[in-house]
Protein backbone atom coordinates (compact mmCIF):
# COMPACT_ATOMS: atom_id res chain seq x y z
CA UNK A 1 25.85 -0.05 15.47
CA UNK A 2 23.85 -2.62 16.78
CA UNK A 3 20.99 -2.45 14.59
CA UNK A 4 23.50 -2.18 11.90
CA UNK A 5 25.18 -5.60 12.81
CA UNK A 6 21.77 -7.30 13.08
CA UNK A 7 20.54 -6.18 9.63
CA UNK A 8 23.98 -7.39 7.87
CA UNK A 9 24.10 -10.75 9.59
CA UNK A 10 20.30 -10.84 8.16
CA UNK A 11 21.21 -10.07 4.94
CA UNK A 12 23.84 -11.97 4.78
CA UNK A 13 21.92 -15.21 5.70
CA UNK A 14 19.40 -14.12 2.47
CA UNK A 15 22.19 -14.52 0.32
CA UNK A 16 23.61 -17.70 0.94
CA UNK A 17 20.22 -19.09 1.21
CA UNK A 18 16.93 -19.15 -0.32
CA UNK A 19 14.09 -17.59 1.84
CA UNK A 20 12.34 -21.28 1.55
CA UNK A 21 15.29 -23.27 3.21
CA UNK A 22 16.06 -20.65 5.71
CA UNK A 23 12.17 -20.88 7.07
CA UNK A 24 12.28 -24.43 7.35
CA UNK A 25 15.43 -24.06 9.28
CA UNK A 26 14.03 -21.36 11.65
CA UNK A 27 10.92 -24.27 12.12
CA UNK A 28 13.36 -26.36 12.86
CA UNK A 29 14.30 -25.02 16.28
CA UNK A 30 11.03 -25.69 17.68
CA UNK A 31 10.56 -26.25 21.80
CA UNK A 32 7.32 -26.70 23.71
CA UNK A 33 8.92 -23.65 25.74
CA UNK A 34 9.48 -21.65 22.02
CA UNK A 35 5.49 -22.74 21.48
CA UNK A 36 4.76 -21.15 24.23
CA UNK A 37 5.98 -18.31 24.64
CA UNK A 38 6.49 -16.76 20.98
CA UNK A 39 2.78 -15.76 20.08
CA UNK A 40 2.83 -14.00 23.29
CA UNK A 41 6.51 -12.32 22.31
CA UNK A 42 5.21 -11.61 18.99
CA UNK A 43 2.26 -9.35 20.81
CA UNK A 44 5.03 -6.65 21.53
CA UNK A 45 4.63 -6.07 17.81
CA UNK A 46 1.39 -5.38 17.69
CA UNK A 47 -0.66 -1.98 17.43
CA UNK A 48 -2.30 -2.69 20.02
CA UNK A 49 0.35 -3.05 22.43
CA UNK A 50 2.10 0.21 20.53
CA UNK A 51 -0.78 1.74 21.12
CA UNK A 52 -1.22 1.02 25.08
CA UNK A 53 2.52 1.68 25.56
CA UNK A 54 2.16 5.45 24.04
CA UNK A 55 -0.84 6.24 26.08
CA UNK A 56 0.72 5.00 29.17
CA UNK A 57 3.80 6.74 28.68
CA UNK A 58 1.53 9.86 27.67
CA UNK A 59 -0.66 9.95 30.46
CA UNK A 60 1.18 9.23 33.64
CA UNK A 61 5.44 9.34 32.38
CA UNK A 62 6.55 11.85 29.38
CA UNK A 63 3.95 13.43 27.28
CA UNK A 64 6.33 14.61 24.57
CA UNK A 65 7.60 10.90 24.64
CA UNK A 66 4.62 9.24 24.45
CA UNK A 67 2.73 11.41 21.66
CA UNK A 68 6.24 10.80 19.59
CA UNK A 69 5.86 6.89 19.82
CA UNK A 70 1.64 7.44 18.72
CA UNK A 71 2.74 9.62 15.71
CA UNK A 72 5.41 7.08 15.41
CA UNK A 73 3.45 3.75 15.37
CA UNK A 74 0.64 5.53 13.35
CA UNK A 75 3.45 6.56 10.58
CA UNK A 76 5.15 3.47 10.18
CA UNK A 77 1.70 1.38 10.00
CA UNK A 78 0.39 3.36 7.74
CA UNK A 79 3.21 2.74 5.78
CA UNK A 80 4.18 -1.37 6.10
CA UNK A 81 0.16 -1.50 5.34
CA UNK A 82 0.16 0.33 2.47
CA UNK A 83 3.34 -1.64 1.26
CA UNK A 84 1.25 -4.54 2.15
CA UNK A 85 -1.89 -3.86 0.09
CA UNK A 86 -0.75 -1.59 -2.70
CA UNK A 87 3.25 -2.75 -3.45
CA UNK A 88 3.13 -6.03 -3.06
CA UNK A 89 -0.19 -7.21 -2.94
CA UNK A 90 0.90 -10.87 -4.03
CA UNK A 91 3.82 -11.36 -1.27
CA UNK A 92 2.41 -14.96 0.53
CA UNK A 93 3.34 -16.12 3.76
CA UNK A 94 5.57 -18.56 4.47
CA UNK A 95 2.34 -20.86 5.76
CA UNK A 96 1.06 -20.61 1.88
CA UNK A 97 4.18 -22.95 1.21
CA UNK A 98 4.75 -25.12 3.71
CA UNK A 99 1.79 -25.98 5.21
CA UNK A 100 1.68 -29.61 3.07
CA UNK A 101 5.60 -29.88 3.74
CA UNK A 102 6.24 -33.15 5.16
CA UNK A 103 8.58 -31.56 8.11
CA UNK A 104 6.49 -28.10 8.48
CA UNK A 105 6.04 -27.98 12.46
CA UNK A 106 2.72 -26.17 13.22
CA UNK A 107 1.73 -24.94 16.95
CA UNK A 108 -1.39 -26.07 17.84
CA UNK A 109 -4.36 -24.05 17.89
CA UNK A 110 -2.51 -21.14 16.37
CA UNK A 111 -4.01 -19.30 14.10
CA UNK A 112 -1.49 -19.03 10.70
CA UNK A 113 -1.85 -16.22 7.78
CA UNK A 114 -1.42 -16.73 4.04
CA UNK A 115 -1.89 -13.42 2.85
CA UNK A 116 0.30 -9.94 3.00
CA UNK A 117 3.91 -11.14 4.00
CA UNK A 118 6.07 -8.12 3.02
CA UNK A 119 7.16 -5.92 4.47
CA UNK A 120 6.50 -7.41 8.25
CA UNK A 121 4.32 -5.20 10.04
CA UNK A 122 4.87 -6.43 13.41
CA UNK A 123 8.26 -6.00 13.19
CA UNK A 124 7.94 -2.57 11.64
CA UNK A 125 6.01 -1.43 14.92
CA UNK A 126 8.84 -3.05 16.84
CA UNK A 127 12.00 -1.22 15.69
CA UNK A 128 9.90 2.03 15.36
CA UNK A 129 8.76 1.79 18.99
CA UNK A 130 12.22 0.96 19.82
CA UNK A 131 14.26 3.91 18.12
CA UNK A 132 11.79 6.21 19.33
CA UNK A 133 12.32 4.82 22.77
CA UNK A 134 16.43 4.63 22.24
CA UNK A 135 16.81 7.59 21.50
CA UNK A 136 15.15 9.67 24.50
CA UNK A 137 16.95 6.78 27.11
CA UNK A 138 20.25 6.45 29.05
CA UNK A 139 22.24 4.73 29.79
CA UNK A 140 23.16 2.65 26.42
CA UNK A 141 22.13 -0.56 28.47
CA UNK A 142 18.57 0.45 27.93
CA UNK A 143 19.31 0.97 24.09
CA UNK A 144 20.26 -2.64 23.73
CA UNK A 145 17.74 -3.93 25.53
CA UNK A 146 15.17 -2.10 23.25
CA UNK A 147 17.23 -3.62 20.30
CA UNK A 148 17.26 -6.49 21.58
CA UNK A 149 13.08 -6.91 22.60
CA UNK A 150 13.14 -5.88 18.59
CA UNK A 151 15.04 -8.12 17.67
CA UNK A 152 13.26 -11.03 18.90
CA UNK A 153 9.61 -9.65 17.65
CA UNK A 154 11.06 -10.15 14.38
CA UNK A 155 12.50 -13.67 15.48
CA UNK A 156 9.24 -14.31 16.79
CA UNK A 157 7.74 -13.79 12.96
CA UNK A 158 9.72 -16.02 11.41
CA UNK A 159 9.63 -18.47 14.58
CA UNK A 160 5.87 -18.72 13.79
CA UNK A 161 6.20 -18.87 10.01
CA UNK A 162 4.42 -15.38 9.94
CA UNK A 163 7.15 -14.07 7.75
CA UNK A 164 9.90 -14.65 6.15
CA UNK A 165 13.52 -13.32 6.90
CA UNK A 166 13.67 -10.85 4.52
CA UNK A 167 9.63 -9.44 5.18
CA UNK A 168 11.55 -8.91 9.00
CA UNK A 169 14.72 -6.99 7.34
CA UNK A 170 12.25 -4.67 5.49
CA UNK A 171 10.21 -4.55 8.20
CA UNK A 172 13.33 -3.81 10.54
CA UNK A 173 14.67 -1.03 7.87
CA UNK A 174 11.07 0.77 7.62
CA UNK A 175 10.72 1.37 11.18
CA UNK A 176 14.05 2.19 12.32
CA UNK A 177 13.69 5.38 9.45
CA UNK A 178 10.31 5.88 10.92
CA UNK A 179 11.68 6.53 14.22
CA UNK A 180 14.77 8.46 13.44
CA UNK A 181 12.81 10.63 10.95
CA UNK A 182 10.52 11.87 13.71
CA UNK A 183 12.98 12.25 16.61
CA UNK A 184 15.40 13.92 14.23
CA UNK A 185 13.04 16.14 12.48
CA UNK A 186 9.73 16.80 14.61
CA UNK A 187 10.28 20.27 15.49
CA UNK A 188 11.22 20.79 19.17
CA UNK A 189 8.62 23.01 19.97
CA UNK A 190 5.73 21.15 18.46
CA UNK A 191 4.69 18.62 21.77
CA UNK A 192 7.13 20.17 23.39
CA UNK A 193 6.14 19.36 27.13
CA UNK A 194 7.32 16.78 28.93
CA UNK A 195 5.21 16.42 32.10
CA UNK A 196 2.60 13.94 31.89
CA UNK A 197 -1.01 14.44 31.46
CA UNK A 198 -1.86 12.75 35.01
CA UNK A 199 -0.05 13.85 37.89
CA UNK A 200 -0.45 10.94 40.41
């Protein structure tokens, strides 16, 4: 339900605006604290950080968990790349546009992208992470939370004029199947154990 919300309010925003107005207005909001902290909030995204989260989990919490969120991150980036490259090889970043715009607000010393805007992958690692995570956690406070930290990943891409809205929305939409495919149809006894692979 609350993903659901999220990606209507989104969509609803694309169609009573163009995707070049609605950047500007999302660069409009800009805050030395925003500055800040957003390329660190958009690291959450990352493989990387997917990546590091799995193991952990793997080694020392849930391995069945954590080997679901590595198939899970490897699955959905292989997929938002492959979008990337092969669909929509000409899909520019909302830097390509607006870096000559007379009100185009850049963060210092941060390092902008032209190239490969849709779908976000970022954002795709985000909501994947987070379904996979939602679904093996109780209470539903925890849910939202996850929802939430996804949420503002994909905030965070269009805060730095990574991507625009709807590169987020697709992003958003190709990991939250991602995740539910897996943790609805992974067999149960395939990774089936749950006790971590270091006992501390």
């Amino acid at each position: 339900i609350g993903y659901l919300l999220f990606f209507l309010i989104g969509s609803f925003m694309l169609f009573t605006s163009d995707k070049i107005t609605l950047q500007l207005n999302t660069n409009a909001l800009h805050t030395i604290f925003l500055d800040a902290t957003m390329p660190y909030i958009t690291w959450m995204g990352d493989g990387l950080f997917a990546i590091l989260v799995a193991v952990v989990i793997l080694l020392f919490f849930h391995r069945r968990l954590g080997s679901l969120l590595l198939i899970g991150y490897a699955g959905s980036a292989l997929l938002a790349q492959g979008a990337k490259r092969l669909l929509f090889p000409e899909a520019m970043r909302p830097y390509f546009f607006l870096k000559y715009h007379p009100s185009f607000h850049k963060i210092p010393h941060f390092l902008y992208y032209e190239f490969h805007s849709f779908p976000s992958g970022h954002t795709t690692t985000a909501f994947a992470m987070a379904t996979v995570l939602a679904w093996h956690c109780s209470p539903s406070w925890k849910q939202w939370a996850l929802l939430m930290l996804a949420c503002l990943v994909g905030f965070s891409r269009t805060y730095l004029s990574q991507h625009f809205l709807v590169d987020v929305l697709a992003g958003s939409m190709l990991g939250v199947c991602c995740g539910l495919m897996l943790v609805v149809f992974w067999p149960q006894h395939w990774l089936s154990k749950q006790t971590p692979l270091v006992r501390l």
